[in-house]
PDB file of N, CA and C in Angstrom:
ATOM      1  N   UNK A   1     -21.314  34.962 -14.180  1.00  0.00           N
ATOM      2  CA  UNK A   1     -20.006  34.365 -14.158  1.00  0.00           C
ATOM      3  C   UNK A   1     -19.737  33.606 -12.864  1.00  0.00           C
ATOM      4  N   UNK A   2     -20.344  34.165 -11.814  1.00  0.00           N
ATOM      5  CA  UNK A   2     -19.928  33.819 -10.580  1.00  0.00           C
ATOM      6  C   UNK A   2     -20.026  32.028 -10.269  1.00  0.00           C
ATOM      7  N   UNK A   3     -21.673  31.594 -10.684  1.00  0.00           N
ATOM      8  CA  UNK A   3     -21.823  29.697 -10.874  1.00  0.00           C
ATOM      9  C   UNK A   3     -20.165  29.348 -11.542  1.00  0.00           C
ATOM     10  N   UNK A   4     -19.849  29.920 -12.740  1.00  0.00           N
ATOM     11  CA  UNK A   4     -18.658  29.183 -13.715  1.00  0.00           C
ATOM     12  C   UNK A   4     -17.407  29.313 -12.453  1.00  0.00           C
ATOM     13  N   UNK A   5     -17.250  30.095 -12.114  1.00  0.00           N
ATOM     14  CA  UNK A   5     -15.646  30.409 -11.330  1.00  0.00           C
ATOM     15  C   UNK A   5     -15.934  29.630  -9.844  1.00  0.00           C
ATOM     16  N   UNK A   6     -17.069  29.331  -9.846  1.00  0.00           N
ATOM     17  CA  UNK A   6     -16.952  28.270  -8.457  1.00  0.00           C
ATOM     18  C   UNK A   6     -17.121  26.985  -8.356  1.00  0.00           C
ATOM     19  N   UNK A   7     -17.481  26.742  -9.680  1.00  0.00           N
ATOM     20  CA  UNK A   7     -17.486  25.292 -10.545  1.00  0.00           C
ATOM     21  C   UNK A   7     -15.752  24.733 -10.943  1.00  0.00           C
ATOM     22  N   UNK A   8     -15.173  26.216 -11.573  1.00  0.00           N
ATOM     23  CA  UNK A   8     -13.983  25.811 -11.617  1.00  0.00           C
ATOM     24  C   UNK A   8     -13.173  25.878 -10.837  1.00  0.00           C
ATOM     25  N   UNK A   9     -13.252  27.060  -9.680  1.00  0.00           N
ATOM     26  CA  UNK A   9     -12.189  26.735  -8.555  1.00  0.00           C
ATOM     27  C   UNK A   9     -12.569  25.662  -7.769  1.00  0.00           C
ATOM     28  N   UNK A  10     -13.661  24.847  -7.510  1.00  0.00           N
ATOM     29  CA  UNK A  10     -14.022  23.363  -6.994  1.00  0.00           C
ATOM     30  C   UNK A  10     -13.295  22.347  -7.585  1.00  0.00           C
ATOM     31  N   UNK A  11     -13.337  22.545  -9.339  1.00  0.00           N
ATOM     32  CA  UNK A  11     -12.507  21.242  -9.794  1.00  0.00           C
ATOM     33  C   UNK A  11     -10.815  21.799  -9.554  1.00  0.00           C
ATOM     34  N   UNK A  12     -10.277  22.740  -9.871  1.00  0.00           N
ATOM     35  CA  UNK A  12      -8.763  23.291  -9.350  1.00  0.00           C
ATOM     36  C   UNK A  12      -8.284  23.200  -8.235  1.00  0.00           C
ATOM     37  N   UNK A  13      -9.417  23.142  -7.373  1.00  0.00           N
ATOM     38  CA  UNK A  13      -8.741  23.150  -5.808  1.00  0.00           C
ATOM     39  C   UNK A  13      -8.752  21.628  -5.357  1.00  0.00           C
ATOM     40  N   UNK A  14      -9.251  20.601  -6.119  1.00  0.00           N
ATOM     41  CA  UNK A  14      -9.026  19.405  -5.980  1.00  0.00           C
ATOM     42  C   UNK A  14      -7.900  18.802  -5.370  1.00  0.00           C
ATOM     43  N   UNK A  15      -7.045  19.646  -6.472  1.00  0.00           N
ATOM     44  CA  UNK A  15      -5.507  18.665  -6.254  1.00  0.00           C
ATOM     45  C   UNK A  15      -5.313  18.300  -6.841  1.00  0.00           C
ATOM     46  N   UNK A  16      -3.770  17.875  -7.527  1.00  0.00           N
ATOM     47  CA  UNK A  16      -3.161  17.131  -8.513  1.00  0.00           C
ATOM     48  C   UNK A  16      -3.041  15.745  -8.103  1.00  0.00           C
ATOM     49  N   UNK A  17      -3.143  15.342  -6.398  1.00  0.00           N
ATOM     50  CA  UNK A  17      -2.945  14.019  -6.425  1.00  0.00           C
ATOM     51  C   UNK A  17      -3.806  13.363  -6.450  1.00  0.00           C
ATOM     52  N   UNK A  18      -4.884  13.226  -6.917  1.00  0.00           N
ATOM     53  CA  UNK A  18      -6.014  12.492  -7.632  1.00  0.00           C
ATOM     54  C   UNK A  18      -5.908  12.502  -9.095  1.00  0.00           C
ATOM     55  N   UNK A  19      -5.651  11.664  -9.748  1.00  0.00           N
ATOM     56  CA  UNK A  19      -5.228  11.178 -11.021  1.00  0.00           C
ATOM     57  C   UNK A  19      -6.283  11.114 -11.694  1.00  0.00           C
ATOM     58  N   UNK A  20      -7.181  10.527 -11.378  1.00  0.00           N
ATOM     59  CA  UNK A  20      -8.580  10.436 -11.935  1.00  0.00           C
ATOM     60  C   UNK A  20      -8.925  12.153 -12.288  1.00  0.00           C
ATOM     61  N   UNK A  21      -8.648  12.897 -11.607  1.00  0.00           N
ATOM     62  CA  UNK A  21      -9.470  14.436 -11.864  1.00  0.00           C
ATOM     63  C   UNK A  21      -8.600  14.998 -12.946  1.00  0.00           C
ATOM     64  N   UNK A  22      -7.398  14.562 -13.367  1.00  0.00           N
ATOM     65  CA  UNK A  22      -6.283  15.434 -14.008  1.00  0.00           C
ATOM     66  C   UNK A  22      -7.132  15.865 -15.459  1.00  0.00           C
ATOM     67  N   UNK A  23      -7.964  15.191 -16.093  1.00  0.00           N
ATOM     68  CA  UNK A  23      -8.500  15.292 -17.079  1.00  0.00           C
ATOM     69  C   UNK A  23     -10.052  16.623 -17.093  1.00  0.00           C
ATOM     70  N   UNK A  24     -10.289  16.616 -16.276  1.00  0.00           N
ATOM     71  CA  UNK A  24     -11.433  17.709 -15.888  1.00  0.00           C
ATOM     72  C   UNK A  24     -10.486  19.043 -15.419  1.00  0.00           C
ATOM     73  N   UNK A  25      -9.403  18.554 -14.952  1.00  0.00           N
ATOM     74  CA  UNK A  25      -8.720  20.164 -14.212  1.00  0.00           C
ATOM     75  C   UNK A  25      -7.935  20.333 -15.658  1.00  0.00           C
ATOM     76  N   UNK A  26      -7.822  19.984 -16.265  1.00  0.00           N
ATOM     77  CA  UNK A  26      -6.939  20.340 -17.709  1.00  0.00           C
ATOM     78  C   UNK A  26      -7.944  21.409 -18.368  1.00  0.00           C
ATOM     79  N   UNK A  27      -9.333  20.546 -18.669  1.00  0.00           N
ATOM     80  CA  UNK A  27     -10.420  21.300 -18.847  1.00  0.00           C
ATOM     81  C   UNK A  27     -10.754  22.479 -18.405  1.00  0.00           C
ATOM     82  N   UNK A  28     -10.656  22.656 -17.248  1.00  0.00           N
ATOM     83  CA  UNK A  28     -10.967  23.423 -16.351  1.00  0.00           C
ATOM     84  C   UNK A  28      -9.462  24.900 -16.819  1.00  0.00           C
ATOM     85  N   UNK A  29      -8.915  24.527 -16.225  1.00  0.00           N
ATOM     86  CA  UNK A  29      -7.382  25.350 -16.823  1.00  0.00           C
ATOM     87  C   UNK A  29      -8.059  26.281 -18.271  1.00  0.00           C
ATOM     88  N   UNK A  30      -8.478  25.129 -19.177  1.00  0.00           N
ATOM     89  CA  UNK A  30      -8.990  25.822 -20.619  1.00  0.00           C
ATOM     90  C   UNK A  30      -9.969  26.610 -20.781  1.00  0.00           C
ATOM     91  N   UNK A  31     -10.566  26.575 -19.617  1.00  0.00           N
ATOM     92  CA  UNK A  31     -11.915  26.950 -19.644  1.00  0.00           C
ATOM     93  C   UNK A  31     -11.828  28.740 -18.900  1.00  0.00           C
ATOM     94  N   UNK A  32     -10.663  28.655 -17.915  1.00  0.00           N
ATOM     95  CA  UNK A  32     -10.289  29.587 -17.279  1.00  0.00           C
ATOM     96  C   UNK A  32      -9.542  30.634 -18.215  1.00  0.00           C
ATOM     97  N   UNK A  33      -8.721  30.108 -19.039  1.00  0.00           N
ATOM     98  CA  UNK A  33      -8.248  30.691 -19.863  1.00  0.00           C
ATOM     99  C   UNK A  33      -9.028  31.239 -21.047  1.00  0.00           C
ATOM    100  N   UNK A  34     -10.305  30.701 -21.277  1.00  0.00           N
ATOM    101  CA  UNK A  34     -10.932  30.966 -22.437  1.00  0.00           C
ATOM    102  C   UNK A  34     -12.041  32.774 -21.587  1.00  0.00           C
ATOM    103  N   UNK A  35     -12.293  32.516 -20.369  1.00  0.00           N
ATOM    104  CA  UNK A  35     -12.867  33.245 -19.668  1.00  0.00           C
ATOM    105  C   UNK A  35     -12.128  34.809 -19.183  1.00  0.00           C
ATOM    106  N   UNK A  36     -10.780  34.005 -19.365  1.00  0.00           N
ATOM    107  CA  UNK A  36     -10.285  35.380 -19.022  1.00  0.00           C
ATOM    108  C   UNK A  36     -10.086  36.577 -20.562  1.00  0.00           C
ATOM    109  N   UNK A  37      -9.262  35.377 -21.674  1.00  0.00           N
ATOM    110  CA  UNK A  37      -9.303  36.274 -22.597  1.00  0.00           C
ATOM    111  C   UNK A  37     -10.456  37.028 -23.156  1.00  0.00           C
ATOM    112  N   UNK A  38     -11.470  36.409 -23.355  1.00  0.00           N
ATOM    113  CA  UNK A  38     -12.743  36.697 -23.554  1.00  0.00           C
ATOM    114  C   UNK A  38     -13.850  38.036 -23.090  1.00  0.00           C
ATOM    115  N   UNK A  39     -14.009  37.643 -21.623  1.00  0.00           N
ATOM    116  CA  UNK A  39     -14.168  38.203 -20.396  1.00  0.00           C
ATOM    117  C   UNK A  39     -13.559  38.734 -19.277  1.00  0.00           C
ATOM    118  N   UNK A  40     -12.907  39.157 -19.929  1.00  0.00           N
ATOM    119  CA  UNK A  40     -11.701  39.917 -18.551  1.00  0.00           C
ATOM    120  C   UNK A  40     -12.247  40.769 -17.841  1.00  0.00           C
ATOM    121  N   UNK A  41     -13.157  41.415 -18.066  1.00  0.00           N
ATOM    122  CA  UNK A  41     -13.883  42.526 -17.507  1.00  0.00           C
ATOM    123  C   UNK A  41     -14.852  42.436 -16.492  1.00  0.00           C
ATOM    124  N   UNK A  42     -15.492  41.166 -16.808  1.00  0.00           N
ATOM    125  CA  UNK A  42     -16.846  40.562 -15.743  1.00  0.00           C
ATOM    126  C   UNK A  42     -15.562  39.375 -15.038  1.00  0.00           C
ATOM    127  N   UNK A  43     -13.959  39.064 -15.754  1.00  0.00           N
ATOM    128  CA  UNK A  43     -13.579  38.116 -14.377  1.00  0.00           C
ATOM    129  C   UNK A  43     -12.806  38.837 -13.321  1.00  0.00           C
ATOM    130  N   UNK A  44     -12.745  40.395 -13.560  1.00  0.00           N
ATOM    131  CA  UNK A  44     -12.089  41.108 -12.409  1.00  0.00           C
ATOM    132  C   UNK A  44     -11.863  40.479 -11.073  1.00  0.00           C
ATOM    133  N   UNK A  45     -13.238  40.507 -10.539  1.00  0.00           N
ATOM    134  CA  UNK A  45     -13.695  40.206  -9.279  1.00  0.00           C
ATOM    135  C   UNK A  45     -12.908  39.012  -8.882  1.00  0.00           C
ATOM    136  N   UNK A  46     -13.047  38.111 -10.036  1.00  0.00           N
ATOM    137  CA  UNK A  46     -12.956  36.478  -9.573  1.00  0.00           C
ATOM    138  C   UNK A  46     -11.559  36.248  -9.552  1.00  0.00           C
ATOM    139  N   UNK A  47     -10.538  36.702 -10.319  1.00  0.00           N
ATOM    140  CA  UNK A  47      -9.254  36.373 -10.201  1.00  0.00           C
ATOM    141  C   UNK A  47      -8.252  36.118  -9.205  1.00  0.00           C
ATOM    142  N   UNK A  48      -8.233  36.610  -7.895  1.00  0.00           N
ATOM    143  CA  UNK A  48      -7.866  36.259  -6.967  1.00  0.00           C
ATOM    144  C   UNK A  48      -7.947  35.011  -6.834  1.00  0.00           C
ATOM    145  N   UNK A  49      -9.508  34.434  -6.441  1.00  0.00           N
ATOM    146  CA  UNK A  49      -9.822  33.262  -5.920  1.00  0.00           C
ATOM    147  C   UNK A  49      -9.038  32.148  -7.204  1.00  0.00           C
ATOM    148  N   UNK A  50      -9.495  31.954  -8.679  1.00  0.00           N
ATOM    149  CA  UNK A  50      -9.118  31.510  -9.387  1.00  0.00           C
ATOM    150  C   UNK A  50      -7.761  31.394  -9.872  1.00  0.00           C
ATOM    151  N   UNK A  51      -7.021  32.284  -9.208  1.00  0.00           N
ATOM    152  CA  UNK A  51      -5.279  32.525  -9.696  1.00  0.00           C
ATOM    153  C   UNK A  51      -4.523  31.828  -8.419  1.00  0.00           C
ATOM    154  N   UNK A  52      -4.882  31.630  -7.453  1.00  0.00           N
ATOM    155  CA  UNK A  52      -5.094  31.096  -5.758  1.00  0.00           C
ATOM    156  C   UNK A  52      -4.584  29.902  -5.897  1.00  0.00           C
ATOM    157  N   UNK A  53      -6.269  29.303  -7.274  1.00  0.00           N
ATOM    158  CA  UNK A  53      -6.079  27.746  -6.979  1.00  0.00           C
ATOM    159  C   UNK A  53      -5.405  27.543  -8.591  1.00  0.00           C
ATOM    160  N   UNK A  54      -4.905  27.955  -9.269  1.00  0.00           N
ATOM    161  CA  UNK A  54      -4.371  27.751 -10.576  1.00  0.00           C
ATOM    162  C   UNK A  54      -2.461  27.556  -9.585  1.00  0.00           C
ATOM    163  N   UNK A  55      -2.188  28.393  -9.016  1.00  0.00           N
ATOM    164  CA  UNK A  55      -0.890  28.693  -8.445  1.00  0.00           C
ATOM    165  C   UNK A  55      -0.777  27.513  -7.750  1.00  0.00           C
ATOM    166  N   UNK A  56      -1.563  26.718  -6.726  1.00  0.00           N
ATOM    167  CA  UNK A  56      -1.830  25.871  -5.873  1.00  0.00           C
ATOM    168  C   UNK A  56      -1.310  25.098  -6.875  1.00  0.00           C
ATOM    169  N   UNK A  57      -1.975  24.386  -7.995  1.00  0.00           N
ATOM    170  CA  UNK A  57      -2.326  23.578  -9.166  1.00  0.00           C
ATOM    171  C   UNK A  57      -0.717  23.251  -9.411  1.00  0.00           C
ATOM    172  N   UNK A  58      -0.173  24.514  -9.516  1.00  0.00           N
ATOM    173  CA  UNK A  58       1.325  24.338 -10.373  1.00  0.00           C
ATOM    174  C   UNK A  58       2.463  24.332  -9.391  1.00  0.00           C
ATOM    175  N   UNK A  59       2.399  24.602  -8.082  1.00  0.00           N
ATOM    176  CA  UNK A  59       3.001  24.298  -7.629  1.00  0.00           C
ATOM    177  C   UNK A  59       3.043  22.517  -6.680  1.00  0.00           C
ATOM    178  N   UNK A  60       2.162  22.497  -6.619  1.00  0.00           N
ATOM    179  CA  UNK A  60       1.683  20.881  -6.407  1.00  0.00           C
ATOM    180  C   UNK A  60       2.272  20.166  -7.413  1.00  0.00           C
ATOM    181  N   UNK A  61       1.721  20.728  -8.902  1.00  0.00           N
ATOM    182  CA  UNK A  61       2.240  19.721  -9.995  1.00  0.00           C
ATOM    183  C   UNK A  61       3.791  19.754  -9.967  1.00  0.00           C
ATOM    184  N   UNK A  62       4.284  21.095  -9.797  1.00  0.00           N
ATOM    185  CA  UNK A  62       5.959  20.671 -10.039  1.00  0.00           C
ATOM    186  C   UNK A  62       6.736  19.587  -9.198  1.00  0.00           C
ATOM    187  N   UNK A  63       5.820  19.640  -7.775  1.00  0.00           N
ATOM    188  CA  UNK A  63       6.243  18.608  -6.900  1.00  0.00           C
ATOM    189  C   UNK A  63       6.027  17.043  -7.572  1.00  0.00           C
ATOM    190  N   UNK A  64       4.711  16.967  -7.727  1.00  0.00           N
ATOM    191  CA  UNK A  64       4.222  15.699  -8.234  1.00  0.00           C
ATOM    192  C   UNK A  64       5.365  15.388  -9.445  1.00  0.00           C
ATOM    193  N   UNK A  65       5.446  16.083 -10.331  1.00  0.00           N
ATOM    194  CA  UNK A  65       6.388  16.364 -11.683  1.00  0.00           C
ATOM    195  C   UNK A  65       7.683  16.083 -10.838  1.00  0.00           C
ATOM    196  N   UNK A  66       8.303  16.337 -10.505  1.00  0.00           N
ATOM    197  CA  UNK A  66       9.564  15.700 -10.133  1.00  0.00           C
ATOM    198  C   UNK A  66      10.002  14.571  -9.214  1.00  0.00           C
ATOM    199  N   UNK A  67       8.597  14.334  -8.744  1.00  0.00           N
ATOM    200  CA  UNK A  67       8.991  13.153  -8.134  1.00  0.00           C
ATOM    201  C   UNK A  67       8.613  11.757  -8.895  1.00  0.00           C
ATOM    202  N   UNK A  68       7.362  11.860 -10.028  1.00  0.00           N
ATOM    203  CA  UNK A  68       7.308  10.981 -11.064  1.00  0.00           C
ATOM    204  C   UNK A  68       8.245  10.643 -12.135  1.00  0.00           C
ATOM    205  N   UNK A  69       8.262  11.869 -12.672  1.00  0.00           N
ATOM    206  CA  UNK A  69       9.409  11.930 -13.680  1.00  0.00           C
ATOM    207  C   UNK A  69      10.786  11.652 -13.935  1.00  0.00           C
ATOM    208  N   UNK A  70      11.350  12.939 -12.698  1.00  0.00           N
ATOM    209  CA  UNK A  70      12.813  12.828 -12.603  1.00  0.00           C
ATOM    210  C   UNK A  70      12.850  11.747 -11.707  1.00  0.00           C
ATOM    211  N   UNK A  71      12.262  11.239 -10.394  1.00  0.00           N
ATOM    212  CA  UNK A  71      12.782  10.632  -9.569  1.00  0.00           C
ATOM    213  C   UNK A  71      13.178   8.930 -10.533  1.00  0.00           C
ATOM    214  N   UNK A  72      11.523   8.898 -11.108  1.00  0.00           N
ATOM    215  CA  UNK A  72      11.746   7.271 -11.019  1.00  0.00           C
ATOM    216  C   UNK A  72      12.400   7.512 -12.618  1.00  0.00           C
ATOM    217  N   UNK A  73      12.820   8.567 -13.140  1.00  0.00           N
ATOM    218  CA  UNK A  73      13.232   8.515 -14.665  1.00  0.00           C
ATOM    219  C   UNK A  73      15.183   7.912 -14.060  1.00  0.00           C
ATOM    220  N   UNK A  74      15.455   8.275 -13.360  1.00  0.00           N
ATOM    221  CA  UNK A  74      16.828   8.427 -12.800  1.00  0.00           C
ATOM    222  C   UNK A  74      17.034   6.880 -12.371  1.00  0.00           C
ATOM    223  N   UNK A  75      16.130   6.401 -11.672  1.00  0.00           N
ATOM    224  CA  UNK A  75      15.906   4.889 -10.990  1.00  0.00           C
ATOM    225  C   UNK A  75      15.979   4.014 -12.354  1.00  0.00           C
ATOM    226  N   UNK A  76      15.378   3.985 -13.200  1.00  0.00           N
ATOM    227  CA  UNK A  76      15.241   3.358 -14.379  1.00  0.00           C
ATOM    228  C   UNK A  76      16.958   3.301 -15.016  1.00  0.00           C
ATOM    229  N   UNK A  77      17.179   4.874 -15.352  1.00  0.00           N
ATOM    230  CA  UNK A  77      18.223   4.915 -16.297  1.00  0.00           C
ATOM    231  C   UNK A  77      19.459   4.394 -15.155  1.00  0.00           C
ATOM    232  N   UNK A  78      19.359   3.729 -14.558  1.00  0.00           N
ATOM    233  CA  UNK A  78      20.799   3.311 -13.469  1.00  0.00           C
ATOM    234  C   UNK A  78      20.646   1.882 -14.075  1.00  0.00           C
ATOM    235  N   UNK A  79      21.835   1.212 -13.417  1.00  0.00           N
ATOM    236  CA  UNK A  79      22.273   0.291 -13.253  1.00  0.00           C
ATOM    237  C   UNK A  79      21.245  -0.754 -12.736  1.00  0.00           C
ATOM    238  N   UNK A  80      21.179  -2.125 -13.202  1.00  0.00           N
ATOM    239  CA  UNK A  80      19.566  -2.617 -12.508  1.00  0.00           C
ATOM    240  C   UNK A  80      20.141  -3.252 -11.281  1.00  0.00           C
ATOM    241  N   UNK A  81      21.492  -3.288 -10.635  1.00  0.00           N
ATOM    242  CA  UNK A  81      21.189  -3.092  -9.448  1.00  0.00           C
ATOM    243  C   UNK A  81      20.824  -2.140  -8.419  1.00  0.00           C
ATOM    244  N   UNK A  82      20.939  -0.849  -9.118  1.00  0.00           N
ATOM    245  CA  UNK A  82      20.284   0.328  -8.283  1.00  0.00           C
ATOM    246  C   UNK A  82      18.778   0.171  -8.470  1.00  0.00           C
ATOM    247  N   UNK A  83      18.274  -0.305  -9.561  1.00  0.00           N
ATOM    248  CA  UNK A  83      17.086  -0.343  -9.669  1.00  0.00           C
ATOM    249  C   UNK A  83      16.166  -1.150  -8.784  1.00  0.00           C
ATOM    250  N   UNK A  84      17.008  -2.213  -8.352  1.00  0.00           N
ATOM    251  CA  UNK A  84      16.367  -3.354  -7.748  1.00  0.00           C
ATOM    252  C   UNK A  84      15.961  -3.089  -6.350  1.00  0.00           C
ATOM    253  N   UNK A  85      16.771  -1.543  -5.730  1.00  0.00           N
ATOM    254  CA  UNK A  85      16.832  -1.106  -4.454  1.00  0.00           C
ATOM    255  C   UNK A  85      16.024   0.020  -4.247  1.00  0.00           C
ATOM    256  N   UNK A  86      15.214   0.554  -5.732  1.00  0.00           N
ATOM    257  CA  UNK A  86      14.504   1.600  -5.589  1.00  0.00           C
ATOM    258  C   UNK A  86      13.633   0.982  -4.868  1.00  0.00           C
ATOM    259  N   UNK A  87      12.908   2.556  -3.564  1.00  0.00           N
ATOM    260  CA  UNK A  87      11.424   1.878  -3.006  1.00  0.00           C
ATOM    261  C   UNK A  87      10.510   3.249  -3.628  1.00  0.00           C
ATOM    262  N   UNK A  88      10.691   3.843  -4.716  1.00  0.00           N
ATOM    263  CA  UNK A  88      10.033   4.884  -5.106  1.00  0.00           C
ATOM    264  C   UNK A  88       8.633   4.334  -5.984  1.00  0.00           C
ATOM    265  N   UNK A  89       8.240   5.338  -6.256  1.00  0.00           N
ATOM    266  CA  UNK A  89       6.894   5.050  -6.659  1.00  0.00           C
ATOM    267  C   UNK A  89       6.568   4.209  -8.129  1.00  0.00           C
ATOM    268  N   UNK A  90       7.504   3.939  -8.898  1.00  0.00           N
ATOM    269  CA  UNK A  90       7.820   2.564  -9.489  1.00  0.00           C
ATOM    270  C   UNK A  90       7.806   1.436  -8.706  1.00  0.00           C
ATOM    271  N   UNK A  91       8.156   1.300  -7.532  1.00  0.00           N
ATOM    272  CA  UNK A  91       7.962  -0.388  -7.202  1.00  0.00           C
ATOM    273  C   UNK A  91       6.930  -0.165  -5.820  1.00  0.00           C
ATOM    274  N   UNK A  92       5.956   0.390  -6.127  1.00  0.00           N
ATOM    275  CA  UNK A  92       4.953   0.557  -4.701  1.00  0.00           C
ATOM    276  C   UNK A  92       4.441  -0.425  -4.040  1.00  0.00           C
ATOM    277  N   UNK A  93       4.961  -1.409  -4.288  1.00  0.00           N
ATOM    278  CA  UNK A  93       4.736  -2.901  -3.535  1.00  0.00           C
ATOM    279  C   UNK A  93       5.744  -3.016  -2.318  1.00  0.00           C
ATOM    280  N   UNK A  94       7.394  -2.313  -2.525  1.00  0.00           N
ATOM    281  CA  UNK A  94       8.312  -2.232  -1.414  1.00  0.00           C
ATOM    282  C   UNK A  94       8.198  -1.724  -0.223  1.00  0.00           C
TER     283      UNK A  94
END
């Protein structure tokens, strides 16, 4: 087990702000989950390290998540002269 849980805490501990990886750490997430229900017994050991960077994962994302979402969802739904004054990550040229 030990190769799998350091394969996946490598792709988890990445980071959410690489966009490109979001698709392998999704994977990865599934893969963790398939390991634990499965194998709970041989992932004793590993859970710490793996729950570490899953926690990391989601708390990063809620950040990322509200500053994509709500921020520029709020910028949009205004007035387009508020819009015109956003410098958020919708107009990353400002």
């Amino acid at each position: 087990m030990q190769p799998w849980v350091q394969t996946l805490c490598g792709v988890l501990g990445a980071g959410v702000q690489q966009r490109s990886l979001w698709g392998a750490q999704l994977e990865a997430l599934r893969g963790v989950q398939g390991l634990v229900v499965y194998f709970s017994r041989h992932m004793e050991g590993s859970m710490p390290a793996l729950l570490a960077h899953c926690w990391r994962m989601y708390t990063e994302g809620l950040a990322l998540f509200e500053r994509m979402l709500v921020e520029v969802g709020a910028c949009h739904a205004a007035p387009s002269a508020l819009h015109s004054q956003c410098s958020g990550p919708c107009h990353p040229s400002q």
